[in-house]
Structures are given as structure tokens and as C-alpha cells.
N, C-alpha and C. Protein backbone atom coordinates (compact mmCIF):
# COMPACT_ATOMS: atom_id res chain seq x y z
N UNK A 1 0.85 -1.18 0.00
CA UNK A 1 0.00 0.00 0.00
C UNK A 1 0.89 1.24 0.00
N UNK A 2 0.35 2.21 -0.71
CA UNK A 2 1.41 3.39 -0.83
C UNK A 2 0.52 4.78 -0.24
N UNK A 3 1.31 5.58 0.46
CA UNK A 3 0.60 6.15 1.16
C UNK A 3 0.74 7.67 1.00
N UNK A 4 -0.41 9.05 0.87
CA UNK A 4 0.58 10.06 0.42
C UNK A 4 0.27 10.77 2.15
N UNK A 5 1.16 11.47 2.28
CA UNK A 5 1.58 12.82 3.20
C UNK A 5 1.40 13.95 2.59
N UNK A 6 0.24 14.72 3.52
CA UNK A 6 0.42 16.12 3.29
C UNK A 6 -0.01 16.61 4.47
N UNK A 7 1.16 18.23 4.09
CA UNK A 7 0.79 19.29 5.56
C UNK A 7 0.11 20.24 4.89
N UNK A 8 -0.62 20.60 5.59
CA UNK A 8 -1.69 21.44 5.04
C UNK A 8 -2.08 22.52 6.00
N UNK A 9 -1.59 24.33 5.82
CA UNK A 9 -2.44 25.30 6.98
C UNK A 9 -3.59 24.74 6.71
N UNK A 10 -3.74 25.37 8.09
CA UNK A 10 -5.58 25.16 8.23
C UNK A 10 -6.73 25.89 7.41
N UNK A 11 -6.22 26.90 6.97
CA UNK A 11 -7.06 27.20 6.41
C UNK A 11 -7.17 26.99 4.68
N UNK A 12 -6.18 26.35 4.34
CA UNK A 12 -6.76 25.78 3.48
C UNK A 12 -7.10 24.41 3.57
N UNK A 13 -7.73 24.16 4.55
CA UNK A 13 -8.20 22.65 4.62
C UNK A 13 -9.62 22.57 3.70
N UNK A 14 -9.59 21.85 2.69
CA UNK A 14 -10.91 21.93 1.46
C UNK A 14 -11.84 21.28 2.94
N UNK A 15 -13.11 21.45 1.99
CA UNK A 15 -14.47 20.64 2.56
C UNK A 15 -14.46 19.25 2.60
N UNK A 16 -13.63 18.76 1.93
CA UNK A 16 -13.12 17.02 1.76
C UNK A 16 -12.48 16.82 3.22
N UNK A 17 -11.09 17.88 3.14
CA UNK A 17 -10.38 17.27 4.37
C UNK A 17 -10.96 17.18 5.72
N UNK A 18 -11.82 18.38 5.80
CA UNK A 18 -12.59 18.47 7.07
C UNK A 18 -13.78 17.82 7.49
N UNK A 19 -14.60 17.01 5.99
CA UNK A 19 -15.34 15.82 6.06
C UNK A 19 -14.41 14.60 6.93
N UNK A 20 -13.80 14.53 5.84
CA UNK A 20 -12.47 13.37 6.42
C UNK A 20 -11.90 13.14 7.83
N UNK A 21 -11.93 14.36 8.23
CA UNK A 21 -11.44 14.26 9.34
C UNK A 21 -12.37 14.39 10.87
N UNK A 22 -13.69 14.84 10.16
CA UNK A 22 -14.39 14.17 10.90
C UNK A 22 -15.34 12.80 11.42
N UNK A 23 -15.16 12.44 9.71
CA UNK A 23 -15.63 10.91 9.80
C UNK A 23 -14.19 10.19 10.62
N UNK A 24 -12.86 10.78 10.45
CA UNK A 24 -11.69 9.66 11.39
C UNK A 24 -12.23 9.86 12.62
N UNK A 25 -12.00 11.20 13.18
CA UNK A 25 -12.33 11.41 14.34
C UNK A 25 -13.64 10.34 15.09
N UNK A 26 -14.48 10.74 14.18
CA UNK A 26 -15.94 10.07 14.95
C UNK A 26 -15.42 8.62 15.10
N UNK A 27 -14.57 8.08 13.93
CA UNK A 27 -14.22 6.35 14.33
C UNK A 27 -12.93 6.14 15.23
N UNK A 28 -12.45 7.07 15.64
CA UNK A 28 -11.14 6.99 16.65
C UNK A 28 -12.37 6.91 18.02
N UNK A 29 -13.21 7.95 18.04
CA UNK A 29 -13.75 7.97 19.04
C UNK A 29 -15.37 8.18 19.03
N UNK A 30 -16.03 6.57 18.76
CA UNK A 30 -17.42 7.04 18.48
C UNK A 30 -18.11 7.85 19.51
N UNK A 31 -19.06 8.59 19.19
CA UNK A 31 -19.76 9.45 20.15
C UNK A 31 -20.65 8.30 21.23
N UNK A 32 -20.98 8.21 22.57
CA UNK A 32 -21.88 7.72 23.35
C UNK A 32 -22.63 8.34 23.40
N UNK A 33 -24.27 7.50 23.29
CA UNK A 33 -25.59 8.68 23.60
C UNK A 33 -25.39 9.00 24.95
N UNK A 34 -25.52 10.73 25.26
CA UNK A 34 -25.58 10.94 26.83
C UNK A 34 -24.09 10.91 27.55
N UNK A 35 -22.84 10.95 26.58
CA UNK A 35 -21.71 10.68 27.55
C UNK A 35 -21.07 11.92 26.88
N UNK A 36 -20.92 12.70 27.41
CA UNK A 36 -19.45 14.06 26.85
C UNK A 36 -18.23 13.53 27.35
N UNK A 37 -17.63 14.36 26.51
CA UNK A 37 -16.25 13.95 27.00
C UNK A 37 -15.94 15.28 27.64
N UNK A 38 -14.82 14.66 28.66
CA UNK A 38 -14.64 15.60 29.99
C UNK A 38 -13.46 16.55 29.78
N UNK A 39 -13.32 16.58 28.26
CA UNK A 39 -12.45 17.42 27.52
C UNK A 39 -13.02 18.58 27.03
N UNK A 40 -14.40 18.48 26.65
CA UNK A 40 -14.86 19.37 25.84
C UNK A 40 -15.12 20.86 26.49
N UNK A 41 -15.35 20.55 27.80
CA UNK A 41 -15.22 21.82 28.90
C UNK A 41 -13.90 22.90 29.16
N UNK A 42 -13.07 22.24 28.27
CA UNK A 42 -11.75 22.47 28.15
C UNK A 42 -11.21 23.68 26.78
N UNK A 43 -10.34 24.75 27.12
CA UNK A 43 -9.93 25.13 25.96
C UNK A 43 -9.04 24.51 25.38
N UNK A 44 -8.97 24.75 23.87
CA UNK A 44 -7.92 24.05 23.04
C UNK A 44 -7.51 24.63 22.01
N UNK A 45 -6.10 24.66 21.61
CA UNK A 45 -5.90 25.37 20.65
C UNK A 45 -6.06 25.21 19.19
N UNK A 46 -6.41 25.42 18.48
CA UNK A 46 -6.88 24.97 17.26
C UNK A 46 -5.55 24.31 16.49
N UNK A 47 -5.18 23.61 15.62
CA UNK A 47 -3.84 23.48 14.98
C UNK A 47 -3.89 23.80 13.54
N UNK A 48 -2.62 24.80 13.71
CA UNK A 48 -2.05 25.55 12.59
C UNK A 48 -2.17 24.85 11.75
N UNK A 49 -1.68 24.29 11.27
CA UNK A 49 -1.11 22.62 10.11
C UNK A 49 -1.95 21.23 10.42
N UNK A 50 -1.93 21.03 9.24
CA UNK A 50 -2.22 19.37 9.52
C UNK A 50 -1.49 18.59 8.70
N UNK A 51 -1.28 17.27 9.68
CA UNK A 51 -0.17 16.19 8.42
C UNK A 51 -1.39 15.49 8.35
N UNK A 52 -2.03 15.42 6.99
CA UNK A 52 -2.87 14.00 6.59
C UNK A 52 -2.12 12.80 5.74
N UNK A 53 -2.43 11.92 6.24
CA UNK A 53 -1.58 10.37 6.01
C UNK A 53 -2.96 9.89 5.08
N UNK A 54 -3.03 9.72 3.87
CA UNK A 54 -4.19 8.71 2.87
C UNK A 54 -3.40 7.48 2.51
N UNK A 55 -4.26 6.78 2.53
CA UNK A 55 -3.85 5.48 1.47
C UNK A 55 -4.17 5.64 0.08
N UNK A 56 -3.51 4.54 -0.55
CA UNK A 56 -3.49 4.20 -1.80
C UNK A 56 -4.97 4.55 -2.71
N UNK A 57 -6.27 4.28 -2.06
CA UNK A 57 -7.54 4.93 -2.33
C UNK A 57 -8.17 6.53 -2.06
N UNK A 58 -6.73 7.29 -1.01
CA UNK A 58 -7.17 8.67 -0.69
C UNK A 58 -7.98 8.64 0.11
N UNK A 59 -8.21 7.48 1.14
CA UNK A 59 -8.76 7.82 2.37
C UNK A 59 -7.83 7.89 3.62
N UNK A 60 -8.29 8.72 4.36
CA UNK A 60 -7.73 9.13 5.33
C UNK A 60 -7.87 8.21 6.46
N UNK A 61 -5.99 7.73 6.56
CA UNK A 61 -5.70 6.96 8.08
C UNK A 61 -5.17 7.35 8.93
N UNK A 62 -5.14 8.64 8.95
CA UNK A 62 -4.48 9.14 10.02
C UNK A 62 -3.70 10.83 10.12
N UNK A 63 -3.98 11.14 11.27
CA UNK A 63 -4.02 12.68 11.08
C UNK A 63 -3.08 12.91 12.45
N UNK A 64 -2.42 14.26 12.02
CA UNK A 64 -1.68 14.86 13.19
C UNK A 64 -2.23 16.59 13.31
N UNK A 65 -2.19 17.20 14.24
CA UNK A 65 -2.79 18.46 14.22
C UNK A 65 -1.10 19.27 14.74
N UNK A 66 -0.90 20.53 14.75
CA UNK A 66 0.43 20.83 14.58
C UNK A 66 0.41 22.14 15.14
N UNK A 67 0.65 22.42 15.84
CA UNK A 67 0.70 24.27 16.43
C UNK A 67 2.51 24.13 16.38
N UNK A 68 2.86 25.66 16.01
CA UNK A 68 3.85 26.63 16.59
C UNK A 68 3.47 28.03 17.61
N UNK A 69 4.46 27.92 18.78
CA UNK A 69 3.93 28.75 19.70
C UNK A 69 5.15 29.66 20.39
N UNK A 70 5.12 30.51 20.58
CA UNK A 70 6.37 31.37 22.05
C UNK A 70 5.59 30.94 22.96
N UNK A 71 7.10 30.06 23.98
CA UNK A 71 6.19 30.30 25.16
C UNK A 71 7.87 30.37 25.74
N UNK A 72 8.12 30.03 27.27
CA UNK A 72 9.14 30.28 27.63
C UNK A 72 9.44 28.92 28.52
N UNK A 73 10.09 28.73 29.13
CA UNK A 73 10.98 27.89 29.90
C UNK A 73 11.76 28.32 31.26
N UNK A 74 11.46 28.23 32.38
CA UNK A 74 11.94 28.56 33.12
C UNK A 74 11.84 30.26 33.39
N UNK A 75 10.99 30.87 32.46
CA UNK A 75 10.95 32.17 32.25
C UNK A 75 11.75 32.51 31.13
N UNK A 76 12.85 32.31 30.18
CA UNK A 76 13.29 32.05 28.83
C UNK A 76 12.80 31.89 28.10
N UNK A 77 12.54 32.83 26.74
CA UNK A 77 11.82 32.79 25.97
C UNK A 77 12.00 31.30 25.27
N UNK A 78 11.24 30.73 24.66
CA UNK A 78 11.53 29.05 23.77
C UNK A 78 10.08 29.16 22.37
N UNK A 79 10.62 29.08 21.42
CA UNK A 79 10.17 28.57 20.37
C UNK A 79 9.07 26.85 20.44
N UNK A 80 8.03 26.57 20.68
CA UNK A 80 8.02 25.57 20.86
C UNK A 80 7.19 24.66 19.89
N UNK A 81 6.76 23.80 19.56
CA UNK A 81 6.15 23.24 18.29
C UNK A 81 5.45 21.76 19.24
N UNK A 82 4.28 22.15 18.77
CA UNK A 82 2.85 21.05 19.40
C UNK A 82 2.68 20.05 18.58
N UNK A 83 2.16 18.89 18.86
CA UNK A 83 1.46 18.16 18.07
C UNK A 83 0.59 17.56 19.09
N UNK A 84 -0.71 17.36 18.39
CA UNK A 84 -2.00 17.23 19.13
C UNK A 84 -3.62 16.98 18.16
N UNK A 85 -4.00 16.25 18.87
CA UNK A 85 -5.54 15.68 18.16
C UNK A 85 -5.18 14.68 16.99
N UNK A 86 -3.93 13.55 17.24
CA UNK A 86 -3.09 12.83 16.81
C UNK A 86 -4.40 11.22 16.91
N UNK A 87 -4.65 11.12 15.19
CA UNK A 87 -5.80 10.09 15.03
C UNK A 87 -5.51 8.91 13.99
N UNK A 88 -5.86 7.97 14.46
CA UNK A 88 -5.63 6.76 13.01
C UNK A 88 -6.50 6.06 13.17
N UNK A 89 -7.47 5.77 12.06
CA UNK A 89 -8.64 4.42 12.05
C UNK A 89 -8.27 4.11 12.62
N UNK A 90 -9.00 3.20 13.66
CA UNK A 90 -9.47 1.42 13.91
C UNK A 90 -8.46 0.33 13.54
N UNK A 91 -8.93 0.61 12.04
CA UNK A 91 -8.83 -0.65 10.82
C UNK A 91 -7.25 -0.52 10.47
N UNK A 92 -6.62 0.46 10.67
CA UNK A 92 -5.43 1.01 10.18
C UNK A 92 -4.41 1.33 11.26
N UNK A 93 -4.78 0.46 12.52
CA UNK A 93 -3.62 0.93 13.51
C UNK A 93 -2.47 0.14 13.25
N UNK A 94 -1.08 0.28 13.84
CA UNK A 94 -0.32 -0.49 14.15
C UNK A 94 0.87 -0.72 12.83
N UNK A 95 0.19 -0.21 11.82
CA UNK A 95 1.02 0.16 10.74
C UNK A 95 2.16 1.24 10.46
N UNK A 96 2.22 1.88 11.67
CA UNK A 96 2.89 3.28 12.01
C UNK A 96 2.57 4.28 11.40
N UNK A 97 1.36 4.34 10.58
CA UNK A 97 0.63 5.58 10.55
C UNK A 97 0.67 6.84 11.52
N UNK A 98 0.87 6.78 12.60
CA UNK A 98 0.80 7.96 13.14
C UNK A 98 2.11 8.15 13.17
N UNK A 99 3.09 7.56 13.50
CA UNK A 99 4.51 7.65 13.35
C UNK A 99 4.89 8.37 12.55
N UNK A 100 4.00 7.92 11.19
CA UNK A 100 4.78 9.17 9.73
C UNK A 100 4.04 10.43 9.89
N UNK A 101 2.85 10.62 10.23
CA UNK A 101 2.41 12.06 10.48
C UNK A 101 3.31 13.06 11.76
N UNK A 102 3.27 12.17 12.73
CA UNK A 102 4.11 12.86 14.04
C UNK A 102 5.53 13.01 13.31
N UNK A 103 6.36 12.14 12.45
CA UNK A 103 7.70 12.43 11.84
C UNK A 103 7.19 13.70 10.80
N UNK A 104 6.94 14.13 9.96
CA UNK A 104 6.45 15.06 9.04
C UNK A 104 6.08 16.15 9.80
N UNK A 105 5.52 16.26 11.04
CA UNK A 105 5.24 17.53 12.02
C UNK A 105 6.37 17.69 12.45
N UNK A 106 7.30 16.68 13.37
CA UNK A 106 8.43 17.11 13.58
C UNK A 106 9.69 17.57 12.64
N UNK A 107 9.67 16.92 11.58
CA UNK A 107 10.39 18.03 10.23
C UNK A 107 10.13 18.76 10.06
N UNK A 108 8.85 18.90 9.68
CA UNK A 108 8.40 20.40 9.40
C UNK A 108 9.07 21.90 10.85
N UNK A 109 8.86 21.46 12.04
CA UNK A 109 8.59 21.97 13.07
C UNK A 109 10.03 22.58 13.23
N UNK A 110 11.39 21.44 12.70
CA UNK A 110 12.93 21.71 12.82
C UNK A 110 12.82 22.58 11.83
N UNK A 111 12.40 22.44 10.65
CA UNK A 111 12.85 23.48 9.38
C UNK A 111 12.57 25.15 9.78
N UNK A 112 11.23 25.00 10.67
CA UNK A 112 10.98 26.36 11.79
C UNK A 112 11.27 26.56 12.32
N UNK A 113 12.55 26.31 12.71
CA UNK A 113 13.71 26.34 13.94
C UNK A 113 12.76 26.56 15.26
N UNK A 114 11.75 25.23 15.73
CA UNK A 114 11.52 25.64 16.57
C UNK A 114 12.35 24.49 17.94
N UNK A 115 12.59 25.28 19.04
CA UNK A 115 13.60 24.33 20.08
C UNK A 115 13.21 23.15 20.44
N UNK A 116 11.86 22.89 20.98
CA UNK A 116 11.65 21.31 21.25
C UNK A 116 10.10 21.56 20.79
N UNK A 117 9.89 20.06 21.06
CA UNK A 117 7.98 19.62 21.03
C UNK A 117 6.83 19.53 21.86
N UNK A 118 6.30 19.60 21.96
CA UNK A 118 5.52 19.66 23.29
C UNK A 118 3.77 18.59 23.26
N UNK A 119 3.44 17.89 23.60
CA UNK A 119 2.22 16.91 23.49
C UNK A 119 1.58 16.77 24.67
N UNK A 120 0.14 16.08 24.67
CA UNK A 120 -0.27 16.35 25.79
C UNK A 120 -0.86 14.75 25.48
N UNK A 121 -1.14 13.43 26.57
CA UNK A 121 -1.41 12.77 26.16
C UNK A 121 -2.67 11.72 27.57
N UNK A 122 -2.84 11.28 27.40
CA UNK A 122 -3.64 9.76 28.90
C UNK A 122 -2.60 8.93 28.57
N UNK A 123 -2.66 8.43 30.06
CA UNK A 123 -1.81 7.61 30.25
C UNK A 123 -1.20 6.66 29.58
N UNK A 124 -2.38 5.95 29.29
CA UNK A 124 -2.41 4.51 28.49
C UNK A 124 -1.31 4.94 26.90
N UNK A 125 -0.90 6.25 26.70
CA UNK A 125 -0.29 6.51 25.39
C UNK A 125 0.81 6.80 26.00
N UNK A 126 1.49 6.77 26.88
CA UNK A 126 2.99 7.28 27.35
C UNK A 126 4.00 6.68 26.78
N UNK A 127 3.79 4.71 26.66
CA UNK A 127 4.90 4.01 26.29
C UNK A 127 4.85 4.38 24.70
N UNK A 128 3.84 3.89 24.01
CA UNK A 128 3.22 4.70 22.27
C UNK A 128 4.46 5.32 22.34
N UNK A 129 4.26 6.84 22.78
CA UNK A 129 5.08 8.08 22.43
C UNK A 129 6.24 7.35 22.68
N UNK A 130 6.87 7.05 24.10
CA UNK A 130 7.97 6.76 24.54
C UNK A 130 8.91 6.06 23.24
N UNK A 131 8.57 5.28 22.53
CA UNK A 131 9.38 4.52 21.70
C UNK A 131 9.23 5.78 20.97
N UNK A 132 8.42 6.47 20.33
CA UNK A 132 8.92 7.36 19.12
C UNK A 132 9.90 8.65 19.98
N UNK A 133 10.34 8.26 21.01
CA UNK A 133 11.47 9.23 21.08
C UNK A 133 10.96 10.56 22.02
N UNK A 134 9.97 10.68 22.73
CA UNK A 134 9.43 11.70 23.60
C UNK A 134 9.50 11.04 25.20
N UNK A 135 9.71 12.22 25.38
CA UNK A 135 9.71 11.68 27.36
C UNK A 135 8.99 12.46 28.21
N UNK A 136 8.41 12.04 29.17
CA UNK A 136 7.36 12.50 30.40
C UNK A 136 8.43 13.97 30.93
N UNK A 137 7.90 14.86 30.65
CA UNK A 137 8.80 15.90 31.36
C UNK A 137 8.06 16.25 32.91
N UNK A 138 8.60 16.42 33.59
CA UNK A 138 8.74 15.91 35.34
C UNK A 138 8.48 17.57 35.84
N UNK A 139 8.39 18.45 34.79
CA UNK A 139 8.10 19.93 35.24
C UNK A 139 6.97 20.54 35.44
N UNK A 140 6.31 21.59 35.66
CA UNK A 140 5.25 22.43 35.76
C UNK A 140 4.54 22.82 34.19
N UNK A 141 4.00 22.54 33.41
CA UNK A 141 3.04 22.92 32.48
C UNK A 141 1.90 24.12 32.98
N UNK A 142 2.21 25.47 32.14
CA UNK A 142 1.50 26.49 32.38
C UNK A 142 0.99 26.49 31.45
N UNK A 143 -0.59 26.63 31.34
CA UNK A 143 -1.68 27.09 29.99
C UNK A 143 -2.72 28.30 30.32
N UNK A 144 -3.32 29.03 29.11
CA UNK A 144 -4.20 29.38 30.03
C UNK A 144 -5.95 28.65 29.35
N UNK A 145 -7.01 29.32 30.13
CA UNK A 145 -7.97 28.60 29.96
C UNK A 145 -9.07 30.20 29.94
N UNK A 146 -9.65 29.77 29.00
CA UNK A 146 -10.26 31.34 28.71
C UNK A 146 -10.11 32.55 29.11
N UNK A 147 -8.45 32.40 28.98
CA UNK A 147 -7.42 34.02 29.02
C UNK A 147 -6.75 33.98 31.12
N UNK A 148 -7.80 32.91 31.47
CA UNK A 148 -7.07 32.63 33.11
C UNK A 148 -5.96 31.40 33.39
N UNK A 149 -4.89 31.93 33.58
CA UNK A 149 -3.59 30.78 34.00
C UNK A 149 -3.87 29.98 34.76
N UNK A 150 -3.28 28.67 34.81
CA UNK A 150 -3.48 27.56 35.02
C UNK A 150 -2.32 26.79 35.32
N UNK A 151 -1.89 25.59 36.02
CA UNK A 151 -1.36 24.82 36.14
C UNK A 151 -2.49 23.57 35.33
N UNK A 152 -1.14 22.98 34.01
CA UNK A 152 -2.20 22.02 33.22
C UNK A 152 -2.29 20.87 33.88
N UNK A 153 -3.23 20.18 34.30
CA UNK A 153 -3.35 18.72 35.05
C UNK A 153 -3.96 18.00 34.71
N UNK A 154 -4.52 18.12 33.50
CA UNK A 154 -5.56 16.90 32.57
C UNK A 154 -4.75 15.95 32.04
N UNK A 155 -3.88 16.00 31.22
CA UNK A 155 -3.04 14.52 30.60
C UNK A 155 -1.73 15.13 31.13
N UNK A 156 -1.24 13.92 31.16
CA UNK A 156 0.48 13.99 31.23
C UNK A 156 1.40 14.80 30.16
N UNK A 157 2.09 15.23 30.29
CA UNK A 157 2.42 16.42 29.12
C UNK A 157 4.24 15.42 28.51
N UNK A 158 4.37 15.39 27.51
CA UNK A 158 5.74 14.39 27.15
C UNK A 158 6.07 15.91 26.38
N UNK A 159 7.74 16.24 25.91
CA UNK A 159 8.46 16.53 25.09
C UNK A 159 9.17 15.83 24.56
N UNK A 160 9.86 16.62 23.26
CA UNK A 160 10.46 15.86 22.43
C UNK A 160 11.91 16.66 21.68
N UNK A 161 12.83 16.30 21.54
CA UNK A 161 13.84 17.42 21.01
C UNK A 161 13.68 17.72 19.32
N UNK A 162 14.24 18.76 19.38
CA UNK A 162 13.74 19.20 17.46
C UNK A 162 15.28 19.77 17.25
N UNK A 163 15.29 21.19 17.47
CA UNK A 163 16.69 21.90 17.49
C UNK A 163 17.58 21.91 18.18
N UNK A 164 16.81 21.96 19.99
CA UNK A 164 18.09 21.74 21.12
C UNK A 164 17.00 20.91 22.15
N UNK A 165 17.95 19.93 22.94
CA UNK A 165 16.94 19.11 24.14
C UNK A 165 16.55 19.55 24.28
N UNK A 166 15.06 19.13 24.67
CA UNK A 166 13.68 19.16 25.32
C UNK A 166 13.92 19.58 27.07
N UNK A 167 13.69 20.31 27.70
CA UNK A 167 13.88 20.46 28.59
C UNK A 167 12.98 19.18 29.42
N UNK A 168 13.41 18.70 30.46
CA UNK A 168 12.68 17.43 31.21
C UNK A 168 11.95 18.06 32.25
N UNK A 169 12.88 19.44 33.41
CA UNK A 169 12.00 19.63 34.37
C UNK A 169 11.54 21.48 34.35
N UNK A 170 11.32 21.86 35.15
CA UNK A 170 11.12 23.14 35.26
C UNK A 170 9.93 23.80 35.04
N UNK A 171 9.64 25.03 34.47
CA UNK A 171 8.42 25.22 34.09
C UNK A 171 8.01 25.75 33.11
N UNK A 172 7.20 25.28 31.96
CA UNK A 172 6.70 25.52 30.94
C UNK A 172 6.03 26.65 30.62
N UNK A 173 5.67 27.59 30.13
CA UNK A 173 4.56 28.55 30.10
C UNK A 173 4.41 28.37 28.50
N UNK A 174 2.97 27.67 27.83
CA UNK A 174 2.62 28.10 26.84
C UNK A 174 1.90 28.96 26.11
N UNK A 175 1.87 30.31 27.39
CA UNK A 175 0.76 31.37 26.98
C UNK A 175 -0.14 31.19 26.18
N UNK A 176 -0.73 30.59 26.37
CA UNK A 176 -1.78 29.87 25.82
C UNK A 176 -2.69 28.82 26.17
N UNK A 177 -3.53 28.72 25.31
CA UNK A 177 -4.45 27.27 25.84
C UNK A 177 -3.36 25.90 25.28
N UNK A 178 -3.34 24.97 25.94
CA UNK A 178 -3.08 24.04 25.08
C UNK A 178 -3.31 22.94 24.05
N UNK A 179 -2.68 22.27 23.32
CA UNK A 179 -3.23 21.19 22.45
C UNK A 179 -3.50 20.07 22.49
């Protein structure tokens, strides 16, 4: 099977891709009658870019969502580059589909000289990431949440190095909501 890659701003995402990506979405995570998810109460940042992964028929197996952001480090300004709302069929896991979208965000992200990566993830995805090369950073994650700061405590937050190590501890500020 041959597969194409593309990054795409968001705003030119056609009416196809954003069909597409909501029929993945809905099958990554069918909706329950009567159950929200305890995310949706949550701000989020929209993503700049998208890597879409199609197969050989041009359907979509898998998607990465992609922010660039200033935020700082320890109070130091840092360049930092997101990836987030990271999806692959069902039918299509295990093929490393998401692997080539998360690799294509992180190229892209070095060519933007931005310093490290930043993800936000549940538990059950720590080891996932862990083999592709990201680690649990052991520091403070600052976001904000409809313009009010926050300490982030919903998923575990991993980095990843791009231009210079990922910082492991300290404290993050992504002036911003996160992804």
C-alpha cells in the first residue's frame, strides 16, 4: 500500500479534508448517547497545520494536528512546536501511521527552527510516544484557559527534542491554551 503525506495550513483545509477528518475522528472515538467527554469543557488550541496520512484509495488513516507557539521555559523565551488531536482508524492501527504524520510535524517543526515539542497525552499513550522518542517531562506545564492561567493537570504532558533538548523539568509557560 502506498501512502501520500500532506501538511496542510488550516485554512486551506478543502471541505473534503474536514469531512475526512471528521468521519476519522468520529471512528477513533465514536460518540456515546448521553456521555461528553470531559475534555470538551476544556480550551484548546486549534492546529495551525495538519499532516494527513491517505492510502493508496485517498482515504484518510491518520491525522496529526500541529501548532507553533512562544512560550518560555523557566521564564526564557523558547520557540516551541505542538502536536495534538493525533488520530488513526481502527482498521489502520499499528502500521505506524501515526509515526509518519508525528515524523512530518516534527520536520516540518525543525525546518521552523523551533527548540523542542511539546504533546499532551492519557496515560495509556505514554509508552506509544515513549518509543517514538518523547519523554514524560517531570516539570510544571502552564496554559491558560479562557485568558485565566493555570497549572495544566488533565493529561500527562511528554516533550520531544527538534533543534536543542527538550527540557525534562522546570516550568513551561505556553501562553496559551493548550493542544
Amino acid at each position: 500500500m502506498s501512502l501520500a503525506t500532506t501538511l496542510t495550513p488550516r485554512e486551506l483545509f478543502s471541505d473534503e479534508d474536514l469531512e475526512a477528518l471528521t468521519t476519522l475522528k468520529e471512528a477513533v472515538y465514536p460518540p456515546e448517547p448521553g456521555v461528553t467527554w470531559d475534555g470538551a469543557s476544556r480550551e484548546w488550541a486549534a492546529p495551525q497545520w495538519g499532516v494527513f496520512v491517505r492510502d493508496d484509495s485517498a482515504a484518510l488513516v491518520s491525522y496529526t494536528g500541529v501548532v507553533e507557539r512562544e512560550g518560555a521555559h523557566d521564564g526564557e523565551p523558547v520557540s516551541i512546536g505542538g502536536v495534538g488531536g493525533i488520530a488513526t482508524h481502527p482498521d489502520h492501527r499499528g502500521k505506524g501511521y501515526a509515526a509518519i504524520g508525528i515524523g512530518r510535524a516534527l520536520d516540518f517543526l525543525a525546518g521552523n527552527g523551533v527548540d523542542f515539542a511539546l504533546l499532551v497525552c492519557r496515560d495509556e499513550l505514554i509508552a506509544y510516544y515513549e518509543r517514538l522518542g518523547w519523554r514524560l517531562f517531570a516539570g510544571e506545564l502552564l496554559v491558560s484557559q479562557f485568558g485565566e492561567p493555570e497549572v495544566f493537570t488533565y493529561n500527562r504532558v511528554m516533550v520531544g527534542d527538534v533543534n536543542r533538548a527538550a527540557p525534562r523539568s522546570g516550568t513551561i509557560d505556553l501562553k496559551g491554551p493548550p493542544w
